[in-house]
PDB file of N, CA and C in Angstrom:
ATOM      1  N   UNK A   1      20.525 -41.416  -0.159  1.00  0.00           N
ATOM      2  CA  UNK A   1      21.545 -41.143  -1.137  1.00  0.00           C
ATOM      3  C   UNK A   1      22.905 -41.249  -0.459  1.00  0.00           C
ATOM      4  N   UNK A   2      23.922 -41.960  -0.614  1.00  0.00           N
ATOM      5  CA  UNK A   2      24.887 -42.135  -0.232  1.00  0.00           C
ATOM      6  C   UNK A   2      26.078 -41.470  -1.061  1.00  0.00           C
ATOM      7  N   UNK A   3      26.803 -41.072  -0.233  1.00  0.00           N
ATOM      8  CA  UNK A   3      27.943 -40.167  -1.310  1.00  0.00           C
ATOM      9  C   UNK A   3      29.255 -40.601  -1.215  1.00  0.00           C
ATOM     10  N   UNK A   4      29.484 -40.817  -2.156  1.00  0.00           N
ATOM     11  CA  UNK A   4      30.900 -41.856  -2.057  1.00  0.00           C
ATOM     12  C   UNK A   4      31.958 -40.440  -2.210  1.00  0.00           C
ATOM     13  N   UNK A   5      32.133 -39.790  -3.199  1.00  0.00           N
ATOM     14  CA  UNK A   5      32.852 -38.485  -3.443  1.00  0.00           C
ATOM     15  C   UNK A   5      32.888 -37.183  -2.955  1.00  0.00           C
ATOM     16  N   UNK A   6      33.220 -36.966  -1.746  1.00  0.00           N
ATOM     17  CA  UNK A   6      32.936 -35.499  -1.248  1.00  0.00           C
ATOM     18  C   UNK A   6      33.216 -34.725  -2.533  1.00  0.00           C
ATOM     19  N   UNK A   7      34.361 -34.329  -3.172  1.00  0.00           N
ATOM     20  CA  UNK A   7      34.637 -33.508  -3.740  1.00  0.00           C
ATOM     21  C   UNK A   7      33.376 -32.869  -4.736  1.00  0.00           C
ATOM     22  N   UNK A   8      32.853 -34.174  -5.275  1.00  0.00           N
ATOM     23  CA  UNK A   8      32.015 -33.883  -6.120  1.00  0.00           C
ATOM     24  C   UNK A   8      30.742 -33.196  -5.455  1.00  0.00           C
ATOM     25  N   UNK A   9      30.381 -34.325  -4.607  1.00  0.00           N
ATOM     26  CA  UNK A   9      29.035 -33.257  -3.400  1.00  0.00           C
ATOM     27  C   UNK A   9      29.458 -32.167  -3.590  1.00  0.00           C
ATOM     28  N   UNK A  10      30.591 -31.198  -3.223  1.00  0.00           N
ATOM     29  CA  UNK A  10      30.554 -30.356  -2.484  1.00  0.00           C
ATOM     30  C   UNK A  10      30.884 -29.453  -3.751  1.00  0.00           C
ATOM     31  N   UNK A  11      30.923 -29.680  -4.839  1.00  0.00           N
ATOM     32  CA  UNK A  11      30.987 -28.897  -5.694  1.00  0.00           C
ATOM     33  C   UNK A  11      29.838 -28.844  -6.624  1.00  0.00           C
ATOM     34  N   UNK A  12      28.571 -30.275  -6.242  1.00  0.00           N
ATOM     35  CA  UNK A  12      27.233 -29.593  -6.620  1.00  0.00           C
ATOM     36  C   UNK A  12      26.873 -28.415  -6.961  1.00  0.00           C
ATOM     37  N   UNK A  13      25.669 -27.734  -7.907  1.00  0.00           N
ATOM     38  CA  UNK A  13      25.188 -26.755  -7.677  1.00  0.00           C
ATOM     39  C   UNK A  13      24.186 -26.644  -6.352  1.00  0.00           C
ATOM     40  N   UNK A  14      23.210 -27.886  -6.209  1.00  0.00           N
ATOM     41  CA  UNK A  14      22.918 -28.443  -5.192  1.00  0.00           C
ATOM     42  C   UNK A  14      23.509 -27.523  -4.145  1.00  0.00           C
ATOM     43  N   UNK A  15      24.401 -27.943  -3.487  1.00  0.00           N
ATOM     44  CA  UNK A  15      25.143 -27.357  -2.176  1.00  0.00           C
ATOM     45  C   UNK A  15      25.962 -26.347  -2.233  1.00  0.00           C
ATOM     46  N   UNK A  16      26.519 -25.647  -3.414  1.00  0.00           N
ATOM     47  CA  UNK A  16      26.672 -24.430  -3.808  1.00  0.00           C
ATOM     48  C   UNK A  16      27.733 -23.958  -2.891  1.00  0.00           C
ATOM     49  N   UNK A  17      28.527 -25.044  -1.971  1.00  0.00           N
ATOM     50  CA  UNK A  17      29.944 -24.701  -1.329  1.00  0.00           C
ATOM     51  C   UNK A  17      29.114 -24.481  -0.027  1.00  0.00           C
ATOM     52  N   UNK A  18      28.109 -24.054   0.401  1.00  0.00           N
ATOM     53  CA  UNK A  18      27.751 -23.879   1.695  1.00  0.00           C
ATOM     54  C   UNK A  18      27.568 -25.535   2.619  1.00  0.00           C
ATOM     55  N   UNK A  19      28.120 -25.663   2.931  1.00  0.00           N
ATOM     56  CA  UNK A  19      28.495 -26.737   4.179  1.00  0.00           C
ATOM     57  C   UNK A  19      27.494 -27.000   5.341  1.00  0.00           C
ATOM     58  N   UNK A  20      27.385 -25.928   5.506  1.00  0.00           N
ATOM     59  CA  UNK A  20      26.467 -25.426   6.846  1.00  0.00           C
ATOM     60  C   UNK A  20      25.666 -24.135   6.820  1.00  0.00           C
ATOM     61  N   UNK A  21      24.422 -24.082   7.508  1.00  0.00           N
ATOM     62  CA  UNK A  21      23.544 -22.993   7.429  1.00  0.00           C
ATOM     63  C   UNK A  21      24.486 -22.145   8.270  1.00  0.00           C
ATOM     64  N   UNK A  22      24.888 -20.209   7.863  1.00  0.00           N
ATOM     65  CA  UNK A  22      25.028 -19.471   8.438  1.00  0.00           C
ATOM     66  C   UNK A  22      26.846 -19.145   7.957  1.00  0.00           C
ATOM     67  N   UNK A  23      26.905 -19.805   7.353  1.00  0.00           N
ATOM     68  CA  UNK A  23      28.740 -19.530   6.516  1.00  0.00           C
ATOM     69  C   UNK A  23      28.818 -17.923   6.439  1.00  0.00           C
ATOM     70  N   UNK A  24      30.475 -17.486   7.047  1.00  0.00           N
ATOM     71  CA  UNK A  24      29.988 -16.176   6.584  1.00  0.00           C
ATOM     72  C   UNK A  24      29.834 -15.049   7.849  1.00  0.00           C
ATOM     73  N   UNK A  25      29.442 -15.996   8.976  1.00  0.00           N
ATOM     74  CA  UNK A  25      28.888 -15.072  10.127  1.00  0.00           C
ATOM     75  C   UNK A  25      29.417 -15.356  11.103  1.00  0.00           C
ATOM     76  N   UNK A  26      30.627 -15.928  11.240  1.00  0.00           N
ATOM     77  CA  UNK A  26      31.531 -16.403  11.848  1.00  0.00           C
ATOM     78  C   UNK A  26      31.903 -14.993  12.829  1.00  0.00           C
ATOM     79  N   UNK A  27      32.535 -14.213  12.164  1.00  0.00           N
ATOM     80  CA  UNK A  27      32.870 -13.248  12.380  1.00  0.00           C
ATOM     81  C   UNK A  27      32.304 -11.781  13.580  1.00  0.00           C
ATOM     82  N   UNK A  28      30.839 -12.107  12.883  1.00  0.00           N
ATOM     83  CA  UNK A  28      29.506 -11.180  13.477  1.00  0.00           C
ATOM     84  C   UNK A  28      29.623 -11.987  14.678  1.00  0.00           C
ATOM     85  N   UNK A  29      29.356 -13.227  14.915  1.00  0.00           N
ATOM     86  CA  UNK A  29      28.867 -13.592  15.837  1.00  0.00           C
ATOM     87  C   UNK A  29      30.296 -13.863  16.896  1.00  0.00           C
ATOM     88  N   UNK A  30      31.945 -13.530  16.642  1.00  0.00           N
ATOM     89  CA  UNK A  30      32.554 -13.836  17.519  1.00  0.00           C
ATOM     90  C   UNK A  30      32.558 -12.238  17.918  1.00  0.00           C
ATOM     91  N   UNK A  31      32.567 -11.196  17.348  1.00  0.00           N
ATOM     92  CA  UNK A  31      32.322  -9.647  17.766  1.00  0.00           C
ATOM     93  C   UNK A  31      31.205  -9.956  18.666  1.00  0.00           C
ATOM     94  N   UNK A  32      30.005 -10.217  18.669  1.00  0.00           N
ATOM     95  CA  UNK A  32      28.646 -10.788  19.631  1.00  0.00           C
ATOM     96  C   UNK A  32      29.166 -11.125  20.700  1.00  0.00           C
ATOM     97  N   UNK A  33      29.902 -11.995  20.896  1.00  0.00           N
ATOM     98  CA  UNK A  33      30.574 -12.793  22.112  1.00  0.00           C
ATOM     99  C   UNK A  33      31.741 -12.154  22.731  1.00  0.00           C
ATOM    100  N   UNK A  34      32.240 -11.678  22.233  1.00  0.00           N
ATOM    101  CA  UNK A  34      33.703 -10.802  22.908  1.00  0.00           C
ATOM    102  C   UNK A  34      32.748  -9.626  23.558  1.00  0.00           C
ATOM    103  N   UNK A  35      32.061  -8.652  22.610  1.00  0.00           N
ATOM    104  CA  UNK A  35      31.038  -7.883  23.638  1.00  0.00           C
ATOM    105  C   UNK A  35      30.554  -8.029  24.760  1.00  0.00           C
ATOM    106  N   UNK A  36      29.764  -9.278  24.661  1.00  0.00           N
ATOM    107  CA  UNK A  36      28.549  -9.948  25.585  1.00  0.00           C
ATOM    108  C   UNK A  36      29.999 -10.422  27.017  1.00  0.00           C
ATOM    109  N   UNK A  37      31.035 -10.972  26.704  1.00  0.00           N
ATOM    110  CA  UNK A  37      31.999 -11.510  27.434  1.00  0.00           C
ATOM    111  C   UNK A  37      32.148  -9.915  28.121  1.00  0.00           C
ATOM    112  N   UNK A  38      32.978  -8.928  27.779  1.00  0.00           N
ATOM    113  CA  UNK A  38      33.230  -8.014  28.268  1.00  0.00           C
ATOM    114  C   UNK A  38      32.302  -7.049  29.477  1.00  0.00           C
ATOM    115  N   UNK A  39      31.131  -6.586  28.857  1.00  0.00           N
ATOM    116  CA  UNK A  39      29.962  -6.808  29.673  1.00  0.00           C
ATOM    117  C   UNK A  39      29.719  -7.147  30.762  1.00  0.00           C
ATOM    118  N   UNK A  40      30.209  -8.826  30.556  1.00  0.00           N
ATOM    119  CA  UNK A  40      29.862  -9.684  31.595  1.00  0.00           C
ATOM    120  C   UNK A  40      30.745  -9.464  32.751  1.00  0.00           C
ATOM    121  N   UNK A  41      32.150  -8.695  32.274  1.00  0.00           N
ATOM    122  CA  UNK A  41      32.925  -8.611  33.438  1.00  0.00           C
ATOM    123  C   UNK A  41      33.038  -7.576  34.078  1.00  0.00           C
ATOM    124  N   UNK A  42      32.424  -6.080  33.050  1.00  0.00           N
ATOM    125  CA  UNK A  42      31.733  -5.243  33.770  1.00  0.00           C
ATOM    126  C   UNK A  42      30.843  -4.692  34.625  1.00  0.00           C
ATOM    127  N   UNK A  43      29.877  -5.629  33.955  1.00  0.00           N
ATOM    128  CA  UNK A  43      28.791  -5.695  35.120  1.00  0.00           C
ATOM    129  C   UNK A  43      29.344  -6.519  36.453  1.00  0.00           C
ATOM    130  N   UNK A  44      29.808  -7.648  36.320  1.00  0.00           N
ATOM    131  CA  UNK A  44      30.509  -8.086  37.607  1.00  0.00           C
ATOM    132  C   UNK A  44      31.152  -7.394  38.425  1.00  0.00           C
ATOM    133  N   UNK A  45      32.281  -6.803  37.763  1.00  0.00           N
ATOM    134  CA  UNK A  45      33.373  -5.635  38.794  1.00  0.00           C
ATOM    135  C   UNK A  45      32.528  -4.975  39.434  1.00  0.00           C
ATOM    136  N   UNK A  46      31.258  -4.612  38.666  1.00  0.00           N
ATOM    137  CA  UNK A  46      30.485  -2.910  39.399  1.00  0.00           C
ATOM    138  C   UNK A  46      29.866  -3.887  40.357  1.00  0.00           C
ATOM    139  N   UNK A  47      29.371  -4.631  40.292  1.00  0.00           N
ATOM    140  CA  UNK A  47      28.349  -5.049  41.492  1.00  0.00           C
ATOM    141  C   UNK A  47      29.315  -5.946  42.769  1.00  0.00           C
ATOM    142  N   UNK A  48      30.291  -6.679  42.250  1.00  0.00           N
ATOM    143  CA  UNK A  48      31.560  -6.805  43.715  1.00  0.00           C
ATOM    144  C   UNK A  48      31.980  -5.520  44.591  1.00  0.00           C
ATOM    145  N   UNK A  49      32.121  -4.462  43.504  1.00  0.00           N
ATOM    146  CA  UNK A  49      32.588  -3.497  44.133  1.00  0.00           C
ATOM    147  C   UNK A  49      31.382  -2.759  45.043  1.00  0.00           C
ATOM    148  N   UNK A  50      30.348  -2.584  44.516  1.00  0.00           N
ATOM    149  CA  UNK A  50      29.189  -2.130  45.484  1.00  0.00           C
ATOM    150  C   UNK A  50      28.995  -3.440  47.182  1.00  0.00           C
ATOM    151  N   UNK A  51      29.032  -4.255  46.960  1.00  0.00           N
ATOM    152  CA  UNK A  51      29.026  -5.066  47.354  1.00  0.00           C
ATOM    153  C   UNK A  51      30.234  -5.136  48.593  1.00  0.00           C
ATOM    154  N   UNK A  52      31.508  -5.016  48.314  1.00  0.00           N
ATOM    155  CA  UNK A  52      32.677  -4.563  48.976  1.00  0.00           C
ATOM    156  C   UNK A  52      32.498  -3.694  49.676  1.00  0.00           C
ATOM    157  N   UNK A  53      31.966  -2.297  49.255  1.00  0.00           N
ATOM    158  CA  UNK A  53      31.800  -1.143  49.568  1.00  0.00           C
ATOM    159  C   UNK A  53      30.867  -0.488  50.641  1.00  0.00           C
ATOM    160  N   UNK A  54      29.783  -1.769  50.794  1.00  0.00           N
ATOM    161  CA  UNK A  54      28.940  -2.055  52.003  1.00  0.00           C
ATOM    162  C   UNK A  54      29.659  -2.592  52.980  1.00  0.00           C
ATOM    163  N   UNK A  55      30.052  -3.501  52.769  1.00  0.00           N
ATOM    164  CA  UNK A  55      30.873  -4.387  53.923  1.00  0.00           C
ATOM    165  C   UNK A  55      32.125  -3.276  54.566  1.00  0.00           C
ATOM    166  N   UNK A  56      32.415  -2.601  53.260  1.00  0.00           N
ATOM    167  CA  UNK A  56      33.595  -1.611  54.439  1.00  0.00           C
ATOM    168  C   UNK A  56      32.995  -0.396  55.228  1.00  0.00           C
ATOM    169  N   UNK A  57      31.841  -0.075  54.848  1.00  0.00           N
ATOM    170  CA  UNK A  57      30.962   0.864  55.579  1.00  0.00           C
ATOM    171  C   UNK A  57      30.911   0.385  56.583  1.00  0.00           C
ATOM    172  N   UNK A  58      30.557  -0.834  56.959  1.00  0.00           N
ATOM    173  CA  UNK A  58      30.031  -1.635  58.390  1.00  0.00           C
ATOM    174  C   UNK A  58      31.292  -1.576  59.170  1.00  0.00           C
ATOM    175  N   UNK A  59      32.564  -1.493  58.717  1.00  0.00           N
ATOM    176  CA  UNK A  59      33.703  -1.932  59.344  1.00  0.00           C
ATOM    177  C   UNK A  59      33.528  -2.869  60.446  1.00  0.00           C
ATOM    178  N   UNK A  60      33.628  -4.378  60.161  1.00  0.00           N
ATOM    179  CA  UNK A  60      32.968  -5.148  60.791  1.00  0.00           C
ATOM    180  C   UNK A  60      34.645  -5.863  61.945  1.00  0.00           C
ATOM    181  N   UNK A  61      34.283  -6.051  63.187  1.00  0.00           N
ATOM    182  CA  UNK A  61      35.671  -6.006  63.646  1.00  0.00           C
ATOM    183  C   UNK A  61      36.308  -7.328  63.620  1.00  0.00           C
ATOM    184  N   UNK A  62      37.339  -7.843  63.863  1.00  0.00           N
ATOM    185  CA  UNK A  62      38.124  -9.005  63.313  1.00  0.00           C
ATOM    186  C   UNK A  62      37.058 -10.394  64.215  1.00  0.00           C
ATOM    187  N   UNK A  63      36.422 -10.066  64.616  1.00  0.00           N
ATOM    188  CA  UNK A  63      35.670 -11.340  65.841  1.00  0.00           C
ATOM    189  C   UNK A  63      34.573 -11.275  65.141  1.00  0.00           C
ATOM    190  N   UNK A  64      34.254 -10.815  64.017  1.00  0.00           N
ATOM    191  CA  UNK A  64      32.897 -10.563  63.589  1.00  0.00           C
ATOM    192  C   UNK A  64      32.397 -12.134  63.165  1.00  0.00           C
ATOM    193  N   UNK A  65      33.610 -12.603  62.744  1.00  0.00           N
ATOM    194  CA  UNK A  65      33.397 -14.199  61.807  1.00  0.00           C
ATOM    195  C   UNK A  65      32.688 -15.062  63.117  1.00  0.00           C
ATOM    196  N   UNK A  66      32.288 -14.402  64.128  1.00  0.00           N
ATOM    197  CA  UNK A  66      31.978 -15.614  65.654  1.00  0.00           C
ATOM    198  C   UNK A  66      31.086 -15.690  65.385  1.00  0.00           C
ATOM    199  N   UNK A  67      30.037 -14.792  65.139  1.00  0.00           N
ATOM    200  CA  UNK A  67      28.937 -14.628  65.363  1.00  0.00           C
ATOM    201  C   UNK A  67      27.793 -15.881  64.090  1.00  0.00           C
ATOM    202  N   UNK A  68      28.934 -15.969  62.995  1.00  0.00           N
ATOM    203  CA  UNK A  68      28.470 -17.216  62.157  1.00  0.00           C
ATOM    204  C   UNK A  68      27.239 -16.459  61.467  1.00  0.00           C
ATOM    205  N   UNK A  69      27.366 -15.234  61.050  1.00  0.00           N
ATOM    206  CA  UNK A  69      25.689 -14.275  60.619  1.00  0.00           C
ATOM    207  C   UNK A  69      26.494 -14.263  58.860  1.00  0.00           C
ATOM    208  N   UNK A  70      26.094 -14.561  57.770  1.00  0.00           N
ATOM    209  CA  UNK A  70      26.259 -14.348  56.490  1.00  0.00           C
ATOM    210  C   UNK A  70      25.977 -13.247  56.166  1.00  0.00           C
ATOM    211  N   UNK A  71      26.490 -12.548  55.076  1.00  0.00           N
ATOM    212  CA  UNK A  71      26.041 -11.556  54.784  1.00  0.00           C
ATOM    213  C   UNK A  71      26.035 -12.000  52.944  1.00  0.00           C
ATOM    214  N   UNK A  72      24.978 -12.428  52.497  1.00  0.00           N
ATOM    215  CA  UNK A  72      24.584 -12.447  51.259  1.00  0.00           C
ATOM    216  C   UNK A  72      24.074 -11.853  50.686  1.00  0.00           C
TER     217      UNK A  72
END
């Protein structure tokens, strides 16, 4: 079926103005993502900072970089 007239398509009962599955949830799902984003940078900070917080325990001395040992 070829559609020469959007206007008319889209004012079908047929398609009933919905365009796309999920119209509507735009919204829900950018609240979803700003959460999930935030989160993401929480959980990050806490675990750099644990992470930091080892390494300054060790107080490792400025020649430490010779030794070529990673600490991952």
């Amino acid at each position: 079926m070829a559609v020469t007239n959007w206007i008319d398509h889209l004012s079908a009962k047929e398609v009933a103005g919905a365009v796309y599955p999920g119209v509507g949830s735009e919204g829900i799902l950018v609240l979803i993502a700003f959460v999930i984003w935030i989160g993401w940078h929480v959980i990050s900070a806490k675990q750099e900072s644990e992470k930091l917080s080892k390494l300054a325990k060790r107080r490792p001395s400025s020649s430490a970089w010779k030794n070529n040992v990673t600490d991952g």
